[in-house]
Protein backbone atom coordinates (compact mmCIF):
# COMPACT_ATOMS: atom_id res chain seq x y z
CA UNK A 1 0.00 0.00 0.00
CA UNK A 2 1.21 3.74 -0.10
CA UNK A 3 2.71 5.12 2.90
CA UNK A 4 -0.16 7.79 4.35
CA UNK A 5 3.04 8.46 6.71
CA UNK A 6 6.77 8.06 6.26
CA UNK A 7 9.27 8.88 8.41
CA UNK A 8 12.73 8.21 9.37
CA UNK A 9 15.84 9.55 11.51
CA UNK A 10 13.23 12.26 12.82
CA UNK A 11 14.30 13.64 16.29
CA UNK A 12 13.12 16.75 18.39
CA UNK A 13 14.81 17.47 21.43
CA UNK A 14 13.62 19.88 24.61
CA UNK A 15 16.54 21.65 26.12
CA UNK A 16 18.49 18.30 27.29
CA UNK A 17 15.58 16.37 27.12
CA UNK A 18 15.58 13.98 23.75
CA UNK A 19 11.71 13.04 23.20
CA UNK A 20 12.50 11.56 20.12
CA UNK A 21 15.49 10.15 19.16
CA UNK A 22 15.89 8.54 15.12
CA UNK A 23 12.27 7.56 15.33
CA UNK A 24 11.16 5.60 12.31
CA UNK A 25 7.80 4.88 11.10
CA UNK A 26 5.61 3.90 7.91
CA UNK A 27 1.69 3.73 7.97
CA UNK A 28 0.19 2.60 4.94
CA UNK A 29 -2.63 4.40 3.56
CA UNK A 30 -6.43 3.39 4.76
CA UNK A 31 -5.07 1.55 7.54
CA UNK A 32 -5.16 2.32 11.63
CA UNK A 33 -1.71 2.32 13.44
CA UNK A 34 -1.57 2.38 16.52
CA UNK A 35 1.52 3.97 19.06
CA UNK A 36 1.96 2.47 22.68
CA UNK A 37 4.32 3.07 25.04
CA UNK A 38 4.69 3.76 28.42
CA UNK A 39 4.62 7.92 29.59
CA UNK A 40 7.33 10.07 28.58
CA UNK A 41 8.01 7.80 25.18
CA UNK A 42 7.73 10.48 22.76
CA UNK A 43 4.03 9.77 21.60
CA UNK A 44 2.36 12.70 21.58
CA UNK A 45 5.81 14.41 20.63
CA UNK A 46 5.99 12.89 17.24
CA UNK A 47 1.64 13.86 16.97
CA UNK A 48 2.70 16.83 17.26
CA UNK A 49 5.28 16.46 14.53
CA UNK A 50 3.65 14.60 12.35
CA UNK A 51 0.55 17.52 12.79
CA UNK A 52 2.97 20.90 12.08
CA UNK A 53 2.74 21.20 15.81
CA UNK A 54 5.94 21.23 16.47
CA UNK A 55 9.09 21.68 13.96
CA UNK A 56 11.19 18.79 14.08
CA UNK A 57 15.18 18.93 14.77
CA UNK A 58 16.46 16.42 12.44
CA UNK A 59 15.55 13.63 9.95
CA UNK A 60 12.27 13.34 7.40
CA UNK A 61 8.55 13.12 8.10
CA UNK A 62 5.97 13.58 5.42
CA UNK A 63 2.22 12.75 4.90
CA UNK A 64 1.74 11.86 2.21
CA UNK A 65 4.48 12.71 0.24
CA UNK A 66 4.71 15.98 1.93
CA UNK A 67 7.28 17.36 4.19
CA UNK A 68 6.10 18.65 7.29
CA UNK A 69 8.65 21.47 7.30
CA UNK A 70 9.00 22.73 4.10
CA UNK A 71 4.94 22.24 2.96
CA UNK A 72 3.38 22.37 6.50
CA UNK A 73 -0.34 24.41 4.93
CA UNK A 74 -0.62 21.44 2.24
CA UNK A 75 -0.11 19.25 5.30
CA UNK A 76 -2.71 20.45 7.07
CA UNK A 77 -4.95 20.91 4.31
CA UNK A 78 -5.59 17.49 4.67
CA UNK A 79 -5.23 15.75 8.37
CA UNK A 80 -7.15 15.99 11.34
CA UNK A 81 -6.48 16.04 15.20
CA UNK A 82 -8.00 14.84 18.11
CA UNK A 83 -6.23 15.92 20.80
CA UNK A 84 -6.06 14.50 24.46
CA UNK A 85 -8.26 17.16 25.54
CA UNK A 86 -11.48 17.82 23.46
CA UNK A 87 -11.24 21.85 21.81
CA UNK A 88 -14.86 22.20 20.94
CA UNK A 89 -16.03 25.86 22.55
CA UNK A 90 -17.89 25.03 25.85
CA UNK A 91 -20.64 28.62 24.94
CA UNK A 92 -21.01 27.37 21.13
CA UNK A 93 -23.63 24.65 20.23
CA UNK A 94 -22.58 21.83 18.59
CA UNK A 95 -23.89 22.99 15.47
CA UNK A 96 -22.27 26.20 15.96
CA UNK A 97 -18.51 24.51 16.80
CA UNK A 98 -18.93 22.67 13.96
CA UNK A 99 -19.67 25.88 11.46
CA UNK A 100 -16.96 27.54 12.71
CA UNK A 101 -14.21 24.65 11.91
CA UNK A 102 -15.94 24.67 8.39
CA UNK A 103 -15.59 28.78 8.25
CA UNK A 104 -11.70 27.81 9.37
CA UNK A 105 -11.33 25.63 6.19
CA UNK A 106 -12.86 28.22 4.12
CA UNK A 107 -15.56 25.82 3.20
CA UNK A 108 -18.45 27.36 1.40
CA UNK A 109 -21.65 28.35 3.52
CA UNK A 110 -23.56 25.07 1.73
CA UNK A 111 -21.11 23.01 2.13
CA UNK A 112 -20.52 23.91 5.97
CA UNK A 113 -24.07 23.12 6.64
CA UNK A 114 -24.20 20.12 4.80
CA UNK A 115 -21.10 18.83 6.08
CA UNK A 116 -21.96 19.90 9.38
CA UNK A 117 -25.45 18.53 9.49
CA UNK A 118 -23.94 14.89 8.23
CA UNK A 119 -21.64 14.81 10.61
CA UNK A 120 -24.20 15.52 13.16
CA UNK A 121 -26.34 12.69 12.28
CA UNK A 122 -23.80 10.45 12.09
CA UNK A 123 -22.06 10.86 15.40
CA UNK A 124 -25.80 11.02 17.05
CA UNK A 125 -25.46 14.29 17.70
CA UNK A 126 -28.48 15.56 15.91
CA UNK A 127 -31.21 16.08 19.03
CA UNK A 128 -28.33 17.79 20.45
CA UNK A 129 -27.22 20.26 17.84
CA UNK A 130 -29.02 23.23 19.34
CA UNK A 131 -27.42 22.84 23.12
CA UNK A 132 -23.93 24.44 23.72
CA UNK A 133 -21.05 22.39 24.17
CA UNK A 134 -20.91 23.38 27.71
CA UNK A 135 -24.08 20.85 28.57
CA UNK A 136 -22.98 17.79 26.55
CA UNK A 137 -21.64 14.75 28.49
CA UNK A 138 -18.24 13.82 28.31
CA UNK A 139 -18.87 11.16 25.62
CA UNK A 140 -20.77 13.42 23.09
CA UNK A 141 -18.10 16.22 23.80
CA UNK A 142 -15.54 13.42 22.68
CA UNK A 143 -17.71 12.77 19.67
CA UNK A 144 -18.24 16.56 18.90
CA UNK A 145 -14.21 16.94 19.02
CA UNK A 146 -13.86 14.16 16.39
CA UNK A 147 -16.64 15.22 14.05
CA UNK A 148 -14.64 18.59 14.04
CA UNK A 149 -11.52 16.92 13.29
CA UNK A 150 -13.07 15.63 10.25
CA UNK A 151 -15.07 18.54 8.90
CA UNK A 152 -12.23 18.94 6.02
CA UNK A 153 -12.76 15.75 4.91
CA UNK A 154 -8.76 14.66 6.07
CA UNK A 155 -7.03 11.94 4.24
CA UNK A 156 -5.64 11.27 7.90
CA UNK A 157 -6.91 11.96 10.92
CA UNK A 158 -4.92 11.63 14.02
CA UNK A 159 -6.37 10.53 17.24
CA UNK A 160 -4.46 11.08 20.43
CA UNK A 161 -5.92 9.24 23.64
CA UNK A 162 -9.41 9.68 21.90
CA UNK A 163 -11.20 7.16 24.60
CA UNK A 164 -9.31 8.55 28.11
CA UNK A 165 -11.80 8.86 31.10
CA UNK A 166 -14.67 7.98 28.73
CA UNK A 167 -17.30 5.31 29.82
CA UNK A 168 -17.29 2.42 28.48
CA UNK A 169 -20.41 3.34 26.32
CA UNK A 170 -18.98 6.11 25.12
CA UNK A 171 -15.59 4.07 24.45
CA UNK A 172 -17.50 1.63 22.14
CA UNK A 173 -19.28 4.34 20.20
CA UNK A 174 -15.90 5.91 19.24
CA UNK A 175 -14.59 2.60 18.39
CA UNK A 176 -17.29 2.37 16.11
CA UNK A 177 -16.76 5.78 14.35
CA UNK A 178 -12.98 5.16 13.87
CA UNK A 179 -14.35 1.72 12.23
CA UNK A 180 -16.72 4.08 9.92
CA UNK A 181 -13.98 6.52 9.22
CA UNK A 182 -11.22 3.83 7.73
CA UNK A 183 -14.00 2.00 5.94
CA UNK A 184 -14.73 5.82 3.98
CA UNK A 185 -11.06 5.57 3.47
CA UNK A 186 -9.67 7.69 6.10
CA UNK A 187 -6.00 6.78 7.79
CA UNK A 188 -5.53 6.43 11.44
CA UNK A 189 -3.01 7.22 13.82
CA UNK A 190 -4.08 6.14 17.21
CA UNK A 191 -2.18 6.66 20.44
CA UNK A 192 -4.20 4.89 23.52
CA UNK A 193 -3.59 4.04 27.00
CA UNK A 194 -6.04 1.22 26.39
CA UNK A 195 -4.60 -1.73 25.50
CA UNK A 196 -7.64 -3.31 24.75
CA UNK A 197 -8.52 -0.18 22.46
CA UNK A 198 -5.27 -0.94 20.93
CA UNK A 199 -5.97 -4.51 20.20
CA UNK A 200 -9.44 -3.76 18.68
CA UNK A 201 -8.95 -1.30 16.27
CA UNK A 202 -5.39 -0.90 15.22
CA UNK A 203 -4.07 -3.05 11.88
CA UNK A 204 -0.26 -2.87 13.07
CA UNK A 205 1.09 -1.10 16.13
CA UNK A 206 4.85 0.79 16.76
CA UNK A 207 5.82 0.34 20.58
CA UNK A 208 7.76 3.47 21.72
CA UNK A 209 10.05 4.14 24.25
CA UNK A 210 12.66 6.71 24.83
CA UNK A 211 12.05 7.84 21.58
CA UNK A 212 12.61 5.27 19.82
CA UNK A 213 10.04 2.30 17.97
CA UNK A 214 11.61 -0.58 19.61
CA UNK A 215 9.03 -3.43 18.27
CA UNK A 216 6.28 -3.12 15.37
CA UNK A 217 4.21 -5.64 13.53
CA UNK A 218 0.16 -6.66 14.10
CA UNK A 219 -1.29 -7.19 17.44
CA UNK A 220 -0.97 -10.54 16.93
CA UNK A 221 2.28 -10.99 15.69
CA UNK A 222 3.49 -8.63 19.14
CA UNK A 223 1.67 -11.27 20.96
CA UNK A 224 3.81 -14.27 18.87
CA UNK A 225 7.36 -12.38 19.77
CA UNK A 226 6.56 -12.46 23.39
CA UNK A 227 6.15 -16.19 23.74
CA UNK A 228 3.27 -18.80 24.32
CA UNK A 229 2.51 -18.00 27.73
CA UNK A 230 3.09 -16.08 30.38
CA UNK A 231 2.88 -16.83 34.70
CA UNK A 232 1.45 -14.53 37.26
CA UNK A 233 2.26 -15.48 40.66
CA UNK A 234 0.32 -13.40 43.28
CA UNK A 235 2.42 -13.48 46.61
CA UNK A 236 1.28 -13.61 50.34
CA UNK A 237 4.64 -11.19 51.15
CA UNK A 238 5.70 -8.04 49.56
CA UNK A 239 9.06 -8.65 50.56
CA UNK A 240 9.55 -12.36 48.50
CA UNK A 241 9.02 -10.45 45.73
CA UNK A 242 12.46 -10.25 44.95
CA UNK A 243 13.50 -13.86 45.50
CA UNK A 244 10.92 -15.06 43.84
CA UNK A 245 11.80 -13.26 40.20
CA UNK A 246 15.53 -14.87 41.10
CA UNK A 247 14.35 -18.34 41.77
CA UNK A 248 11.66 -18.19 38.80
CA UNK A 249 14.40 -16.16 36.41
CA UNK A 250 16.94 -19.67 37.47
CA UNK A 251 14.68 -21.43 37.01
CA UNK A 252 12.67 -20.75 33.53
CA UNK A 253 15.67 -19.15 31.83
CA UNK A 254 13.16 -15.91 30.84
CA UNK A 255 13.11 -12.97 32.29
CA UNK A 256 10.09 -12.08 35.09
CA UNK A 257 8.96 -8.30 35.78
CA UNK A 258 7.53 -8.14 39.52
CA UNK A 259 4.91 -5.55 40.20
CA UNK A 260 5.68 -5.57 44.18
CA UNK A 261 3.03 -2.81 44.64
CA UNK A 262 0.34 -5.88 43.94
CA UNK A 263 2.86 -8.35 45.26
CA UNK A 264 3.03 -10.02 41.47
CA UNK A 265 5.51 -11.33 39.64
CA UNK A 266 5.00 -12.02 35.76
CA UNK A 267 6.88 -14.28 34.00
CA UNK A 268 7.03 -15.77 30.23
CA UNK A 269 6.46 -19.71 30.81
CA UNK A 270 8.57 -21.74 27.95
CA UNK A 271 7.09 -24.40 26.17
CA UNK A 272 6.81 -28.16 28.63
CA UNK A 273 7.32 -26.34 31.47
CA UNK A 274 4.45 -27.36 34.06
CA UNK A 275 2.54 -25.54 36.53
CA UNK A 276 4.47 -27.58 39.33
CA UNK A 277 7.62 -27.02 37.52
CA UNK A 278 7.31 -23.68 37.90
CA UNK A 279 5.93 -23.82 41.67
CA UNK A 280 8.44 -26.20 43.26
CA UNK A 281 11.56 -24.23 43.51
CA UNK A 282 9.04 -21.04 45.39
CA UNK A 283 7.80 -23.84 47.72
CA UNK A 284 11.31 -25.63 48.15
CA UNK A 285 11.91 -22.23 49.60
CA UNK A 286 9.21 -21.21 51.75
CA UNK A 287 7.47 -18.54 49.84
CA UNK A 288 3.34 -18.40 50.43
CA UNK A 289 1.98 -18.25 47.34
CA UNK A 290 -1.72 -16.43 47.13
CA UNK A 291 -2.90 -17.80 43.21
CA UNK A 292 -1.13 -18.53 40.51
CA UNK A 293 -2.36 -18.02 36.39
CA UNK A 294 -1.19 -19.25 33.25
CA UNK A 295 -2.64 -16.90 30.43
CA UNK A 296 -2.06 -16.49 26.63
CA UNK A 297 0.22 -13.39 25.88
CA UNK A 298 -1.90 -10.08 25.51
CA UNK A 299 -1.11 -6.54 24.49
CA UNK A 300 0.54 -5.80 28.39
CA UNK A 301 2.89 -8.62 27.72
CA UNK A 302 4.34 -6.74 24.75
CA UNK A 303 4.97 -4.00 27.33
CA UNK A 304 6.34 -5.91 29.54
CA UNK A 305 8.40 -7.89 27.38
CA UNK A 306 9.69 -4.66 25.67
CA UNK A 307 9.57 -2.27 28.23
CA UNK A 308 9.90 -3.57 31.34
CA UNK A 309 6.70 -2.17 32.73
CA UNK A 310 3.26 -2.70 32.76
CA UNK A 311 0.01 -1.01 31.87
CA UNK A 312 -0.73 -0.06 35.42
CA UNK A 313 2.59 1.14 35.88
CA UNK A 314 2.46 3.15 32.59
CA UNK A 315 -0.79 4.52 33.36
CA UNK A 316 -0.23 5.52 37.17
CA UNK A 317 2.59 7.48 36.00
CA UNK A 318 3.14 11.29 36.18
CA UNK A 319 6.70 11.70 34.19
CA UNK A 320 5.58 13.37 31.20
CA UNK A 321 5.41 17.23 30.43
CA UNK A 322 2.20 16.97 28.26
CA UNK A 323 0.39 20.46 29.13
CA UNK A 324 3.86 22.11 28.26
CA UNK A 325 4.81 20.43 24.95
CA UNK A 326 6.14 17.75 26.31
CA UNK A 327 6.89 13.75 25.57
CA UNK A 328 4.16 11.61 25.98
């Protein structure tokens, strides 16, 4: 397929900070690709890029075939954003938000309205039209925010944490729009804290961190690299946590990540190797053991595996400079 978005080498740095560092990254047209990574990888950094945001320090990024630098109007003749945070205008109706993106793109009053009222109707929006912003829940402001994004008709539309602190309702109904939007043609770039989000929508995924894409292929092929299962051992002590990832780490040959905050350690199991196997050498040595799991790799085994830290670690994390340009 063409490349909706090519890039390669591309770094921006704050100060001494490096949020991205020789990132490189192709997503082919009519396709959704998602980014994960844990906070502070340089996901909303290269958004921002990518977007004419922010001006990029070295290397090449262009959407489709256009360089974000030297043709940054043609690029944003045709993308979108959804940003983190929605942007609609809390005193303007939803009609009214959307007119004024359409006056932004210098659409014609006819095809404002019409593309307004479409949108409208298609996001369920319509009963609401005439209310301001200000009264809409936070799933129909969500929904507002992306019809907006998409009032110029974008090739590609980026969506940055579209689903954050939504409902799960409301969650499924933007799943279903992104669904809508790649089946009218439109490319997706997706960043998510959901992993399940992740899983559902995106066609191939880039895992970020420091920077850098340090693992890319399909959910499922992620999910193949990591290995055929993995162990979670849930501990009676805090303090065995430590012995435990030695003993299983001697024992399996992999590598175990311990979450001591939930008293878990998670380890990848290797083919033949038994539940008892795995449990003797922790009994052998005195440590309680609260319940034990063997599970089929998922998306928060790829962070873990490439990583080092899990989703709940990720997401309880407060590193990143967001609200000041920073590298999310």
């Amino acid at each position: 397929m063409p490349a909706a978005i090519e890039v390669a080498g591309l770094c921006k740095r704050f100060g001494s900070v490096t949020a991205l560092d020789n990132l490189e990254l192709t997503v082919p047209e009519g396709t959704v690709h998602g980014l994960l990574g844990p906070n502070g990888a340089g996901k909303t950094t290269a958004v921002r890029v990518l977007s004419t945001l922010l001006r990029p320090d070295e290397g090449k990024a262009e959407v489709f075939g256009l360089d974000v630098r030297s043709n940054p109007l043609s690029v944003r003749s045709i993308i979108g954003l959804t940003g983190q945070y929605t942007a609609v205008d809390d005193m303007l109706t939803g009609w009214e938000n959307l007119q004024m993106i359409g006056r932004l793109f210098r659409m014609s009053t006819a095809d404002t309205k019409a593309r307004a009222g479409e949108l409208l109707e298609r996001f369920d929006l319509s009963e609401a039209a005439a209310r301001p912003a200000k009264t809409y829940s936070g799933g129909m402001r969500r929904r507002l925010d992306i019809a907006a994004g998409l009032m110029g008709r974008p090739q590609l539309i980026f969506l940055d944490e579209p689903t954050t602190a939504l409902d799960p309702r409301s969650r499924m109904d933007v799943w279903r729009i992104v669904g809508e939007m790649v089946a009218d043609g439109t490319t997706v770039l997706l960043t998510t804290q959901y992993l399940e989000e992740a899983d559902h929508l995106a066609d191939s995924l880039s895992v970020i961190d420091h920077g850098r894409v340090i693992a890319g292929g399909t959910p499922d092929e992620l999910k193949a690299r990591v290995g055929q299962a993995w162990a979670d051992v849930t501990l009676v002590d805090s303090g065995a946590v430590d012995r435990t990832v030695r003993l299983l780490r001697e024992r399996l040959g992999t590598q175990p990540v311990a979450e001591p905050e939930v008293m878990q350690v998670h380890a990848p199991l290797p083919d033949g190797v038994t539940l008892n196997e795995l449990l003797d050498p922790l009994r052998d040595a005195g440590i309680a053991i609260a319940d034990v799991a063997v599970r089929r790799p998922t998306l928060d085994d790829v962070f873990l595996a490439f990583t080092g830290q899990t989703a709940t670690a990720r997401a309880t994390e407060n590193t990143g400079t967001d609200k000041k340009g920073g590298t999310h």
